[in-house]
Protein backbone atom coordinates (compact mmCIF):
# COMPACT_ATOMS: atom_id res chain seq x y z
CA UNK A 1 0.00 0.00 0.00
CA UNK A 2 1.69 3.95 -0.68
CA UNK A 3 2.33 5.61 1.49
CA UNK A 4 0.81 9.34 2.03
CA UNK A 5 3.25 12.43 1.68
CA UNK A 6 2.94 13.21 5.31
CA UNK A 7 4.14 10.00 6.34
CA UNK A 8 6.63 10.02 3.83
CA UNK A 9 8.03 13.35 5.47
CA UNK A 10 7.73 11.63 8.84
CA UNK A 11 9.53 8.50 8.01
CA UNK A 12 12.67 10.93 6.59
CA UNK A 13 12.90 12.88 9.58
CA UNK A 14 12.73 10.01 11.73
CA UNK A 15 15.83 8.49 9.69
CA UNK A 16 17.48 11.78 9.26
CA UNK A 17 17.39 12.26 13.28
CA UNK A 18 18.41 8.23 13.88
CA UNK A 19 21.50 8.99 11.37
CA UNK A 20 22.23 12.29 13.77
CA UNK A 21 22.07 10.58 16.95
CA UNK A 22 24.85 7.66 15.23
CA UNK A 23 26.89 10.25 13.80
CA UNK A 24 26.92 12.59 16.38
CA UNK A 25 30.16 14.73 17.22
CA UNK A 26 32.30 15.13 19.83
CA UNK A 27 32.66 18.35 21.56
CA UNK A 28 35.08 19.48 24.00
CA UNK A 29 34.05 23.26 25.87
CA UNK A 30 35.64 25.51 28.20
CA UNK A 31 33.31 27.53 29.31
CA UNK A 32 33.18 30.78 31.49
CA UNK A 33 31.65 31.65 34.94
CA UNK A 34 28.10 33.59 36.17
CA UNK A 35 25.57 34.23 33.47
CA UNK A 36 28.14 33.21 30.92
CA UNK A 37 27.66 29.53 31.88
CA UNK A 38 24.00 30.53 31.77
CA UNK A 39 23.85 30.57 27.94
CA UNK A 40 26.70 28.10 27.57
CA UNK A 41 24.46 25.70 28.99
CA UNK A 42 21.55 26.38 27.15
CA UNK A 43 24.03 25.46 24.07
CA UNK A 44 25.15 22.72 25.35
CA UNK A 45 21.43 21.62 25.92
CA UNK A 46 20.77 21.74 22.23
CA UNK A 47 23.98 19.97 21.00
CA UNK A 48 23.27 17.40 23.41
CA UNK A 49 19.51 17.10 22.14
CA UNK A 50 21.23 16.83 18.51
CA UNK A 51 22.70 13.64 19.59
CA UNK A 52 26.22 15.25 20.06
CA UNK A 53 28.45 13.93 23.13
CA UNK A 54 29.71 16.79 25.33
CA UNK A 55 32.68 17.38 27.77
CA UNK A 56 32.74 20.28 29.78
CA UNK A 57 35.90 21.42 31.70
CA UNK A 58 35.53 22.93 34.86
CA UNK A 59 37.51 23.52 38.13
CA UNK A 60 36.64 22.28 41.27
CA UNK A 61 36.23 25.52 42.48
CA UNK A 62 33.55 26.04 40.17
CA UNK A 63 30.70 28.04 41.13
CA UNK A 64 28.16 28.11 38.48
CA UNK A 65 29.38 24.83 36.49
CA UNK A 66 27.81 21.57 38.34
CA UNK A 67 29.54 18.11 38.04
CA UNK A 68 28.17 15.57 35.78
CA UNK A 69 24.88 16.68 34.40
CA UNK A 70 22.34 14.80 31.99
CA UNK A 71 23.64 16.48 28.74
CA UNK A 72 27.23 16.60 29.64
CA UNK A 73 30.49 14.69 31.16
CA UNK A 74 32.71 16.85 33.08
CA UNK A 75 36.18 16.67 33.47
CA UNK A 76 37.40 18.88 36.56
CA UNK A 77 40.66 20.57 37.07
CA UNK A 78 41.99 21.50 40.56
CA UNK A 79 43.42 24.87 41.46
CA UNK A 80 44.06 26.93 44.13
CA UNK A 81 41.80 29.98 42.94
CA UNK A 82 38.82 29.83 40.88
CA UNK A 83 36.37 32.67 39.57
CA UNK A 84 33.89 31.86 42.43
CA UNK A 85 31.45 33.82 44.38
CA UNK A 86 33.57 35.56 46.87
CA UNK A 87 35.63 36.43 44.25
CA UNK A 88 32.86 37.95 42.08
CA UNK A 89 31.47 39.40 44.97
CA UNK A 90 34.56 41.65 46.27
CA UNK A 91 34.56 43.07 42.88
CA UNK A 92 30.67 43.90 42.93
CA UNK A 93 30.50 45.37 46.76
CA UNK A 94 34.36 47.37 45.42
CA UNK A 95 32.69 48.71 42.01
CA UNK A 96 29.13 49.56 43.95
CA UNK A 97 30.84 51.86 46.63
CA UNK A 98 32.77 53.76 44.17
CA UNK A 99 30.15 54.29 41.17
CA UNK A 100 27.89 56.40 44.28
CA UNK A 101 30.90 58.52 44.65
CA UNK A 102 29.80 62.30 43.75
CA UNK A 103 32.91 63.53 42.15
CA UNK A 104 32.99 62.14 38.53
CA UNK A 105 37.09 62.53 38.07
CA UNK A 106 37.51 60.96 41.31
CA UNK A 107 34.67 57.96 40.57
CA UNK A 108 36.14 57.66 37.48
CA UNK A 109 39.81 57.32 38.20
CA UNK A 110 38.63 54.71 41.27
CA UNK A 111 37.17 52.38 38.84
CA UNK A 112 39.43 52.48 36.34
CA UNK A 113 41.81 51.08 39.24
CA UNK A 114 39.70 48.77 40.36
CA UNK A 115 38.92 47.36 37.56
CA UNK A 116 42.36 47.32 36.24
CA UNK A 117 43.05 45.10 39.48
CA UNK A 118 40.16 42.70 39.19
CA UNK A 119 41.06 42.08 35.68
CA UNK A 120 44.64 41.33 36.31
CA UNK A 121 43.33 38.63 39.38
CA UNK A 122 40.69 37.35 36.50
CA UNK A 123 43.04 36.42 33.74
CA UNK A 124 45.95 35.16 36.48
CA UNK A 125 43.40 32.61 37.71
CA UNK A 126 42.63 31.87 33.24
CA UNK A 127 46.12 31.32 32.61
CA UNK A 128 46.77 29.80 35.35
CA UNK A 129 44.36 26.96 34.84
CA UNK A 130 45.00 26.64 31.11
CA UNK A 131 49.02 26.06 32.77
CA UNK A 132 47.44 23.57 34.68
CA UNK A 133 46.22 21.66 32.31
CA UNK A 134 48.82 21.59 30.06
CA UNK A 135 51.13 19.95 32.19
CA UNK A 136 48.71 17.31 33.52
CA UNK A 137 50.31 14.77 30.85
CA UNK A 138 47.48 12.02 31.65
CA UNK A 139 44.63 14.69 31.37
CA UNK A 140 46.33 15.67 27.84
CA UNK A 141 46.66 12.39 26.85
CA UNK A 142 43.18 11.68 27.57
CA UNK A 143 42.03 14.52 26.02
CA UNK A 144 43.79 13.31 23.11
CA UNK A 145 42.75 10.11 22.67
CA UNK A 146 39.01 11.59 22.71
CA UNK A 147 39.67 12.44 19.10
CA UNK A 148 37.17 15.67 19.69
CA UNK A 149 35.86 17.12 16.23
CA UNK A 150 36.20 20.66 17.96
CA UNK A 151 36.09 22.99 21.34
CA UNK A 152 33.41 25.72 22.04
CA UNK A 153 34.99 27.89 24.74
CA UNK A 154 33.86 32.01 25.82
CA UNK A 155 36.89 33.87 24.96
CA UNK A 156 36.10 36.24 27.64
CA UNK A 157 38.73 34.09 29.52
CA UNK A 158 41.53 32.47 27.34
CA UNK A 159 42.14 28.60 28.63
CA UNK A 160 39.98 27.46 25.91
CA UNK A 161 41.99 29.14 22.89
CA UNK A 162 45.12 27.76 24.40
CA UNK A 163 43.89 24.41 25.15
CA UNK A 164 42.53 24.24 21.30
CA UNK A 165 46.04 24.98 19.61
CA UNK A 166 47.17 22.30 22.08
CA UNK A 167 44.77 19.99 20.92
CA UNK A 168 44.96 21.44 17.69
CA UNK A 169 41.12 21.82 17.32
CA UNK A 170 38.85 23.39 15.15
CA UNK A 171 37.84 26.16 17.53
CA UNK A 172 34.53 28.02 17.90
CA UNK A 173 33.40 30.71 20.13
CA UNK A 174 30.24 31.54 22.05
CA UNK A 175 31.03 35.25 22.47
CA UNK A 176 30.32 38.51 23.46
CA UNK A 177 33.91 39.10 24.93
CA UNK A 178 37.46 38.09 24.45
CA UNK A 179 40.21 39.06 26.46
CA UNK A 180 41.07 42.28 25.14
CA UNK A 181 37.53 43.66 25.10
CA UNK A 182 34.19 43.37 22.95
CA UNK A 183 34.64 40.45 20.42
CA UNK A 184 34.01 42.92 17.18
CA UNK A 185 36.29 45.61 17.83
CA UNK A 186 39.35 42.61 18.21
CA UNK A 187 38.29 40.50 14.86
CA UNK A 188 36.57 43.17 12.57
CA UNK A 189 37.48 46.54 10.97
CA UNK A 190 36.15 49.25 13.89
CA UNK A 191 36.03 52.62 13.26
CA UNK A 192 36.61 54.68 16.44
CA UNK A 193 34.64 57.77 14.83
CA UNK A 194 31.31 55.51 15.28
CA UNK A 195 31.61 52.46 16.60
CA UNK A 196 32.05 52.97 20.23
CA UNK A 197 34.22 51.04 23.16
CA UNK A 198 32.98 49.14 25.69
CA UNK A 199 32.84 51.15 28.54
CA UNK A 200 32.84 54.90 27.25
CA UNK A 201 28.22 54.88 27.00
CA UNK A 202 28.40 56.76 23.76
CA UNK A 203 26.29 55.65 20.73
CA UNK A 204 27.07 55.83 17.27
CA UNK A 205 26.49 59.39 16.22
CA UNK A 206 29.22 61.44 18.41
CA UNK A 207 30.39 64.44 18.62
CA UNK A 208 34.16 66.03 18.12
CA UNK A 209 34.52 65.68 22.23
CA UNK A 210 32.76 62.27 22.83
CA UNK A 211 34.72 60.84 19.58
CA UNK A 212 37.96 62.39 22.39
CA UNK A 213 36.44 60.19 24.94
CA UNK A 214 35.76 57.24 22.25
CA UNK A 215 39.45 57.36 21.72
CA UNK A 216 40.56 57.75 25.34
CA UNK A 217 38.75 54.55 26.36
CA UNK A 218 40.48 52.52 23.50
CA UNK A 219 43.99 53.96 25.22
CA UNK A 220 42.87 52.67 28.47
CA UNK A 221 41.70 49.52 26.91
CA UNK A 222 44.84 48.99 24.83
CA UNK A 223 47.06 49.76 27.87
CA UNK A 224 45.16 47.04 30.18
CA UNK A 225 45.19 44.22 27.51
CA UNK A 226 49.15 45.01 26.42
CA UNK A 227 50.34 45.44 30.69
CA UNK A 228 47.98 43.54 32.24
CA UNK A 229 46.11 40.61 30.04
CA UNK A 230 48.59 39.46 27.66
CA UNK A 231 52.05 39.45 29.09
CA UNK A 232 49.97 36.60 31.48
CA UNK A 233 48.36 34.21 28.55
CA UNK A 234 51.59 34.92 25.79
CA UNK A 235 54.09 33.43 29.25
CA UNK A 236 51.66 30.25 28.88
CA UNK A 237 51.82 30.27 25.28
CA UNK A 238 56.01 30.51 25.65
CA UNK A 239 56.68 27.96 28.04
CA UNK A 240 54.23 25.22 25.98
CA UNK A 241 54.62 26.47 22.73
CA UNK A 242 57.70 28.31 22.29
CA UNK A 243 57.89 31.98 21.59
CA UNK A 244 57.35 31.98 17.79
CA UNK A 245 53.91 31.50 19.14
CA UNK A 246 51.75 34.47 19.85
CA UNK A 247 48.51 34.25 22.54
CA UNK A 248 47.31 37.32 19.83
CA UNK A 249 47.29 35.04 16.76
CA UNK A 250 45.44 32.26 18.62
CA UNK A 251 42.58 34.58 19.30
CA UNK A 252 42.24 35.91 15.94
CA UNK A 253 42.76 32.01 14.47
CA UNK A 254 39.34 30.80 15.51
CA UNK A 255 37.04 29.22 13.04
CA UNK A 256 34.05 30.68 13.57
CA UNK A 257 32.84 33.39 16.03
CA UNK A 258 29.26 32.77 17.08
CA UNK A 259 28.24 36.18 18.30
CA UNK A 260 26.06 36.85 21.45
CA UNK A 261 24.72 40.29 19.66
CA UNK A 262 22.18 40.97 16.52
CA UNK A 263 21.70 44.12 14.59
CA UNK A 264 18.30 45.48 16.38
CA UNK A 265 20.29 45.54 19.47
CA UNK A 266 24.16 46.45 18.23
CA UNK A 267 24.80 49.49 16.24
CA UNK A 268 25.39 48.79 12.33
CA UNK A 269 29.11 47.89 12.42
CA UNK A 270 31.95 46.32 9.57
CA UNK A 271 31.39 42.10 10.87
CA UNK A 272 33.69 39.70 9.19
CA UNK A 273 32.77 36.32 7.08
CA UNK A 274 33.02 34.00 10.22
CA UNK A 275 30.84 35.94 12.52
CA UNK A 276 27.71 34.28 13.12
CA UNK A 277 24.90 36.71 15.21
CA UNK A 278 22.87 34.52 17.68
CA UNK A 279 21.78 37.48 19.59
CA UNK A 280 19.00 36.04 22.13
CA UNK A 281 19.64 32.53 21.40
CA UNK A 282 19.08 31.66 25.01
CA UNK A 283 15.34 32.41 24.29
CA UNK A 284 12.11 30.78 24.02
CA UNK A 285 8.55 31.22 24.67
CA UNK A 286 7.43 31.41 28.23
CA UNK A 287 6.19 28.59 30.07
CA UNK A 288 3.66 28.42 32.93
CA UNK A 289 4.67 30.31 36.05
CA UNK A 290 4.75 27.96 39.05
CA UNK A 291 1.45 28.23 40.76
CA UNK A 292 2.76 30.83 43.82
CA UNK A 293 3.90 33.17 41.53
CA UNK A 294 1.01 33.03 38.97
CA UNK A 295 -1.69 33.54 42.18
CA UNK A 296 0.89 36.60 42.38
CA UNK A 297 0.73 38.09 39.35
CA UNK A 298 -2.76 37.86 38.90
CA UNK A 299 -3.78 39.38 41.91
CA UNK A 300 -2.28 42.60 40.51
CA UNK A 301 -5.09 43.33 38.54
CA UNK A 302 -5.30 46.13 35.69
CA UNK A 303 -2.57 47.94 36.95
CA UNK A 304 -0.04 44.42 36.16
CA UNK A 305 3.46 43.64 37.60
CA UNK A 306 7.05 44.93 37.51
CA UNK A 307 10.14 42.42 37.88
CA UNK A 308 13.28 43.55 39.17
CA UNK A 309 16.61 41.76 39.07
CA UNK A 310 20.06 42.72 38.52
CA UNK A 311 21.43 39.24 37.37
CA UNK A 312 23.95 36.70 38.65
CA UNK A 313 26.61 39.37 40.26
CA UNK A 314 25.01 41.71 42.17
CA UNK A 315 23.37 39.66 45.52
CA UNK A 316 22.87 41.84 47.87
CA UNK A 317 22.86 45.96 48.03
CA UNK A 318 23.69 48.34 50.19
CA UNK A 319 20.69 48.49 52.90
CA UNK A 320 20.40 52.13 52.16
CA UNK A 321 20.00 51.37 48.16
CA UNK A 322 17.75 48.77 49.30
CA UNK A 323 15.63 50.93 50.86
CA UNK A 324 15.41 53.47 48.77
CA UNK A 325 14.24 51.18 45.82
CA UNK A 326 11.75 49.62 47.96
CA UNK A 327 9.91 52.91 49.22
CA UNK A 328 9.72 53.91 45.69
CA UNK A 329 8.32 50.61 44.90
CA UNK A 330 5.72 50.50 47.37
CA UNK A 331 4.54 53.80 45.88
CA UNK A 332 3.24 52.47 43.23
CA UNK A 333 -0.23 50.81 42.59
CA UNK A 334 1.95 47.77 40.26
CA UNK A 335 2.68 44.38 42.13
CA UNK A 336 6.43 43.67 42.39
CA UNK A 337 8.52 40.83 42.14
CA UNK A 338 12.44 41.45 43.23
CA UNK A 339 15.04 39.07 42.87
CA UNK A 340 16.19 39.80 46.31
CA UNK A 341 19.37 38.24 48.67
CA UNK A 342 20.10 39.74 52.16
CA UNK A 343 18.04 42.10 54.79
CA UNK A 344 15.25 42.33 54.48
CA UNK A 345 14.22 46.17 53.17
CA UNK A 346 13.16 48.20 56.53
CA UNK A 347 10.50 50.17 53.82
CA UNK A 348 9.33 47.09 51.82
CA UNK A 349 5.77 47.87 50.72
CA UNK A 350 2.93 44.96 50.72
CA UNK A 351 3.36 45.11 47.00
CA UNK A 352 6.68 43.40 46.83
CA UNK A 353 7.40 40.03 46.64
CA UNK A 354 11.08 39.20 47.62
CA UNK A 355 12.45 35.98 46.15
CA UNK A 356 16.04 34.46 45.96
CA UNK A 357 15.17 32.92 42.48
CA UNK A 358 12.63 33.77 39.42
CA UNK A 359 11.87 31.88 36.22
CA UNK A 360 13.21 35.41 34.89
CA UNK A 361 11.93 34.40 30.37
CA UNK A 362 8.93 33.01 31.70
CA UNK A 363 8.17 35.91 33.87
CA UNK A 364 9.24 38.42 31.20
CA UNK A 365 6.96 36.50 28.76
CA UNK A 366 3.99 36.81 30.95
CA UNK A 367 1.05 39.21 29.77
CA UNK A 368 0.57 41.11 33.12
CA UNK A 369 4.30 42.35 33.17
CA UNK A 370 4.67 45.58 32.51
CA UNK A 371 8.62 46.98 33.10
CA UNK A 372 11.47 45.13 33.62
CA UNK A 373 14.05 46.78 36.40
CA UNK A 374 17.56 45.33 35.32
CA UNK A 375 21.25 45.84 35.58
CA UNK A 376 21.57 45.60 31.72
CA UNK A 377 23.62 42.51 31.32
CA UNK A 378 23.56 40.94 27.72
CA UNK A 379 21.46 38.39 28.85
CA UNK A 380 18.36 40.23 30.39
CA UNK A 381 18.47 42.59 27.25
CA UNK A 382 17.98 40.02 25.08
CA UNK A 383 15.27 38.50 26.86
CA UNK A 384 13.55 41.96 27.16
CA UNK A 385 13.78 42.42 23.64
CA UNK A 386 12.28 39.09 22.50
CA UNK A 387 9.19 39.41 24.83
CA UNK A 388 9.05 43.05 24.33
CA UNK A 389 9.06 44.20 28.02
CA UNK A 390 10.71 47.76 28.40
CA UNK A 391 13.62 48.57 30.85
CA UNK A 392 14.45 51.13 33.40
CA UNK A 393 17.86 50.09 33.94
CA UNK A 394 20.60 50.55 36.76
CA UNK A 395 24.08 49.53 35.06
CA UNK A 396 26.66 48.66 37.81
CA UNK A 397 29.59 47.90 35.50
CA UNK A 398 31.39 46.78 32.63
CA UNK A 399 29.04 46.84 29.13
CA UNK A 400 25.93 47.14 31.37
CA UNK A 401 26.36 51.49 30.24
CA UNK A 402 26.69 50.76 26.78
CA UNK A 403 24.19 47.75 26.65
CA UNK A 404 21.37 49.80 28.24
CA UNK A 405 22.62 53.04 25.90
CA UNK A 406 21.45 51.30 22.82
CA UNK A 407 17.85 50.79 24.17
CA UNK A 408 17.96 53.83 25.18
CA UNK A 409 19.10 55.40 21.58
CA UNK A 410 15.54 53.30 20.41
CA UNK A 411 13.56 54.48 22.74
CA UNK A 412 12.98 51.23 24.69
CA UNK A 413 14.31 52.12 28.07
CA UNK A 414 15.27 54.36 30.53
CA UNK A 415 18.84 55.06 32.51
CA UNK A 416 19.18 55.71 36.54
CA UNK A 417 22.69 55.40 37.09
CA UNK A 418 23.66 54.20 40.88
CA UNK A 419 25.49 57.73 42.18
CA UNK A 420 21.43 59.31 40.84
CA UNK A 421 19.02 56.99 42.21
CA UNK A 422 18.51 57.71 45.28
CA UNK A 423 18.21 61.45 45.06
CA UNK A 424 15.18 63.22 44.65
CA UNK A 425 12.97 60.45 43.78
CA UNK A 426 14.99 59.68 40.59
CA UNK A 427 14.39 55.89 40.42
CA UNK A 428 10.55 56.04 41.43
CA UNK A 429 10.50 59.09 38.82
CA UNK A 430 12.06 56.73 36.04
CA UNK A 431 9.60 54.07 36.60
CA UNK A 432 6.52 56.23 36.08
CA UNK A 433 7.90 57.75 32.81
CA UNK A 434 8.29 54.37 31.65
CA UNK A 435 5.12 52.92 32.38
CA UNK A 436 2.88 55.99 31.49
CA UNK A 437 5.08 56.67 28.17
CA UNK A 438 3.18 54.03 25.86
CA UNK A 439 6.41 54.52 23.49
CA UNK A 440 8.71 52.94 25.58
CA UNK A 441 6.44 49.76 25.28
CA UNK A 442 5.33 50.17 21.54
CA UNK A 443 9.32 50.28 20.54
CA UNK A 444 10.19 47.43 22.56
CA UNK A 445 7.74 45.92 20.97
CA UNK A 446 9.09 46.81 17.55
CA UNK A 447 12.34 45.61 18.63
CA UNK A 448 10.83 42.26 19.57
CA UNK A 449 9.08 41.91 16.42
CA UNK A 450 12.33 42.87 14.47
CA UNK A 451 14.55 40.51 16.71
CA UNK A 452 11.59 37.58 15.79
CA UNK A 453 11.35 38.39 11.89
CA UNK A 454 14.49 36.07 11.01
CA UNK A 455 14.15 32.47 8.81
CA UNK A 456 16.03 30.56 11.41
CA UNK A 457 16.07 30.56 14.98
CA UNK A 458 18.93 32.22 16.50
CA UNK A 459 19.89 28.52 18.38
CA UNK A 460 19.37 26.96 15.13
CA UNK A 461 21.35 29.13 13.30
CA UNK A 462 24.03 28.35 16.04
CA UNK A 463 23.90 24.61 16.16
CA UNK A 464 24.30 25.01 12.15
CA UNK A 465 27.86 26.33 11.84
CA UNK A 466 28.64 24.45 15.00
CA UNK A 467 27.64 21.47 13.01
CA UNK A 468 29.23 23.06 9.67
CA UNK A 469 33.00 23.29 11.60
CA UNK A 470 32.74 19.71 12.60
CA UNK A 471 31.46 18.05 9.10
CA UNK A 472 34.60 20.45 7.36
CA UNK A 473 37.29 20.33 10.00
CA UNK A 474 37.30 23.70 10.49
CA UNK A 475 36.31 27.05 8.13
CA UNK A 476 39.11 28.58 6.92
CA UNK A 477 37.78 29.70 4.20
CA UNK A 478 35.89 32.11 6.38
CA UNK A 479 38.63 33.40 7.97
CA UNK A 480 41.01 36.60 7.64
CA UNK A 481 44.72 35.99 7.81
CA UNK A 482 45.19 40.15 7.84
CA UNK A 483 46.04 38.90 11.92
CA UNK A 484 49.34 37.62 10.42
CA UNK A 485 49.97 40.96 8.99
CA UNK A 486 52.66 43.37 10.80
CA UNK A 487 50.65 46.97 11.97
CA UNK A 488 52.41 48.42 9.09
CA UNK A 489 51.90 46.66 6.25
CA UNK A 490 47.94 46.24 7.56
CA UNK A 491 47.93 49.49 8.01
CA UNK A 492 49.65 50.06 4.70
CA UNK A 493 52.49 52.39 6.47
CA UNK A 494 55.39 50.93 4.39
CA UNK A 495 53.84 51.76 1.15
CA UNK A 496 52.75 55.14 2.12
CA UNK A 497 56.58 55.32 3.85
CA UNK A 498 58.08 54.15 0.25
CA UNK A 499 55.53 56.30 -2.05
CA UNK A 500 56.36 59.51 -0.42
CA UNK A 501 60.30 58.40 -0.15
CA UNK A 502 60.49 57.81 -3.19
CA UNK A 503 59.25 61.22 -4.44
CA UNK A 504 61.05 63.11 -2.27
CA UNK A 505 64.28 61.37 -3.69
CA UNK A 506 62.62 62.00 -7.39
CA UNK A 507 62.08 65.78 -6.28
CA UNK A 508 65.53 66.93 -4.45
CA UNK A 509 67.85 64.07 -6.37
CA UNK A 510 67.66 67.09 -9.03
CA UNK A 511 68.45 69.81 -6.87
CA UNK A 512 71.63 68.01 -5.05
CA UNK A 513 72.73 67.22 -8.22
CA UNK A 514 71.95 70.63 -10.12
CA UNK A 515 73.43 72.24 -6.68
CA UNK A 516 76.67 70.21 -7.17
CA UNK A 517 77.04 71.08 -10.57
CA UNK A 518 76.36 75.35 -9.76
CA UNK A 519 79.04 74.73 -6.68
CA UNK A 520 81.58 72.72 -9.03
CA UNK A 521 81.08 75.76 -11.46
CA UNK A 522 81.62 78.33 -9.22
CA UNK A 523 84.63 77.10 -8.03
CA UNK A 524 86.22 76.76 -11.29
């Protein structure tokens, strides 16, 4: 008997997804800390449910990264130090009493130290574990023997890259970061007149002094990666490798750079042939709230509910800042739900819900909410913008400034910086303008419907190339070798140096000679 077309379809997925799950690859990753690991493992979920075998390296001082999970094997390293919570937290309770200093020079100068420092302790406990490993000869050998088909690491710390050229693996990154900064400016052409640096809050239209302050931000950032971040990983990189090899080219040698951004949240920008954006990947639609915190939300009527959390870093505030934000909460006739660790707030109004976790994209996704209160990091953006939830945001540190200045540049959010909000009403100010301005809603929502408009899902799109580097060994073809090229001849200074040397020798050859041949006259 024939078969219909729809079973026909049926039967060919069904063998197409067998044949996956036989010839599935092998992936090694190296992944990072905090709300990095967050989307790593929502990667690692998907390779996993593509019948790929994972290994994820970890130390035991892991804080995020759990042992042995359903969709991966972990293999974990000891070391003295890790990237844990009380290291994490120093730097947050360090960066929080200096960004409510009042004098801008001074606040400025202070966290340009401090974060100078914590970088320096960040990439010493990187390098120090990718040294680890190397000269664990049984782990290597293992590792070896595994006969991966590539390694997925975040860049933002650089045991990964090192570990692939040991392993000599295709490598791919999950990135928003690397080691010297945001992952664009390091691999792609970037303009400082309009593409600006992480760190500096300008957009992409500046003006003659902010394009100053564009410029004096890539100083600072050049100095920190060339005194502080390099030296470290390139004295790995010697010892292993020899010194022909350079921690620089390793970065820029990756196969394929799968890019934690898209284009209706980064400024237009030069990308190269290997970048891949899988801005929001990490998404998906909501699913029911447990039953507490639906009862919750729907007991806020018409007037719907605000969620407030500022991520993985930040648990506990200043009892002072935590007071201040819950007064101006309980002003308001919305029902709140704060992600909340520590003291209890002495002003907490019977509107607020305190709770040390929240299903944060199913909350976001939920009709009734109305404004989401965030520190800005990539992840909670990107989770705004795909359920269309606007943002009055309070960046802390690092790319929370510039993340949060490209909502606001669309009109999707509002900024109270940490040294404002707690002076004359700013924070309870910003949350009315953003929930009685319908336009900060109706251009999230264009945002959202933007982000949505694409052929493939972002996490599709992702698991493509992943699965494109492992079926070709690599993409080369994709990638520059301009990384290979000296600054001058990239920046084409010997031929400008030999052009204009070589008419100044056509132009005063003449004269030297026609001034010899006046002075031999004369004489005679």
């Amino acid at each position: 008997m024939p078969m219909h077309g729809s079973s026909v379809f049926l039967s060919c997925i069904a063998l197409l997804s067998s044949w996956r799950a036989c010839c599935g690859g092998k992936i090694l990753v190296v992944p990072f800390e905090g709300s990095h690991w967050i989307n790593m493992d929502v990667m690692i979920r998907a390779l996993h449910a593509q019948g790929h075998s994972v290994d994820v390296i970890r130390a035991n001082t892991s804080w995020y990264i759990k042992d042995n999970m359903p969709h991966y094997n972990s293999i974990t390293v000891s070391v003295i130090k890790g990237v844990d919570y009380d290291f994490v937290n120093s730097v947050v309770v360090n960066v929080l009493a200096i960004e409510r200093g009042q004098n801008p020079v001074l606040t400025f100068a202070s966290l340009q130290v401090e974060m100078f420092r914590a970088t320096f302790s960040l990439h010493a406990i990187m390098s120090k574990m990718a040294s680890r490993l190397l000269k664990d000869g049984d782990l290597m050998a293992r590792l070896k023997e595994h006969q991966y088909d590539l390694l997925l690491t975040d860049p933002a710390g650089g045991t990964g890259i090192i570990l692939a050229h040991a392993l000599k693996l295709p490598l791919v990154y999950n990135v928003r970061w690397v080691t010297s900064g945001e992952g664009h400016q390091y691999v792609a052409p970037s303009p400082l007149s309009y593409i600006p640096m992480t760190g500096s809050g300008l957009s992409d239209k500046m003006t003659f002094f902010e394009r100053v302050k564009n410029l004096l931000y890539f100083s600072l950032w050049k100095v920190e990666y060339a005194l502080i971040i390099e030296p470290q990983y390139q004295a790995v990189c010697t010892e292993f490798f020899g010194p022909k090899i350079k921690y620089d080219d390793l970065v820029q040698a990756a196969d394929l750079w799968l890019m934690r951004a898209d284009f209706v949240f980064e400024f237009p920008r030069p990308i190269m042939p290997n970048i891949i954006h899988i801005g929001g990947f990490q998404c998906q639609p909501a699913q029911p709230l447990p039953d507490h915190l639906e009862e919750f939300v729907q007991s806020s009527g018409e007037y719907g509910v605000i969620v407030m959390s500022l991520g993985t870093f930040v648990n506990e505030l200043p009892s002072d800042l935590a007071d201040t934000i819950a007064a101006a909460f309980a002003k308001l006739p919305q029902k709140v739900i704060w992600k909340f660790q520590g003291t209890k707030p002495s002003t907490l109004g019977n509107n607020t819900l305190l709770v040390d976790w929240m299903p944060q994209k199913d909350l976001l996704g939920h009709p009734k909410i109305k404004l989401f209160v965030a520190h800005c990091g990539t992840n909670g953006i990107q989770e705004a913008i795909y359920h269309g939830v606007p943002i009055v945001g309070i960046p802390i540190f690092f790319d929370q400034y510039d993340n949060l200045r490209r909502l606001t540049e669309r009109g999707a959010a509002v900024m109270v910086t940490l040294a404002s909000l707690d002076k004359d009403n700013n924070f309870l100010k910003a949350i009315q303008e953003a929930l009685a301005n319908p336009s900060y809603r109706i251009n999230m929502q264009r945002l959202s419907r933007l982000h949505r408009d694409q052929p493939i899902t972002p996490i599709d799109n992702a698991l493509f190339w992943i699965e494109f580097v492992m079926r070709h060994k690599g993409a080369a073809h994709l990638r520059t070798e301009s990384y290979k090229l000296p600054w001058y001849a990239y920046y084409s200074v010997d031929i400008v140096f030999t052009f204009f040397s070589t008419v100044a020798v056509m132009i005063l050859l003449p004269l030297v000679v026609f001034r010899t041949h006046v002075l031999k006259t004369h004489r005679k």
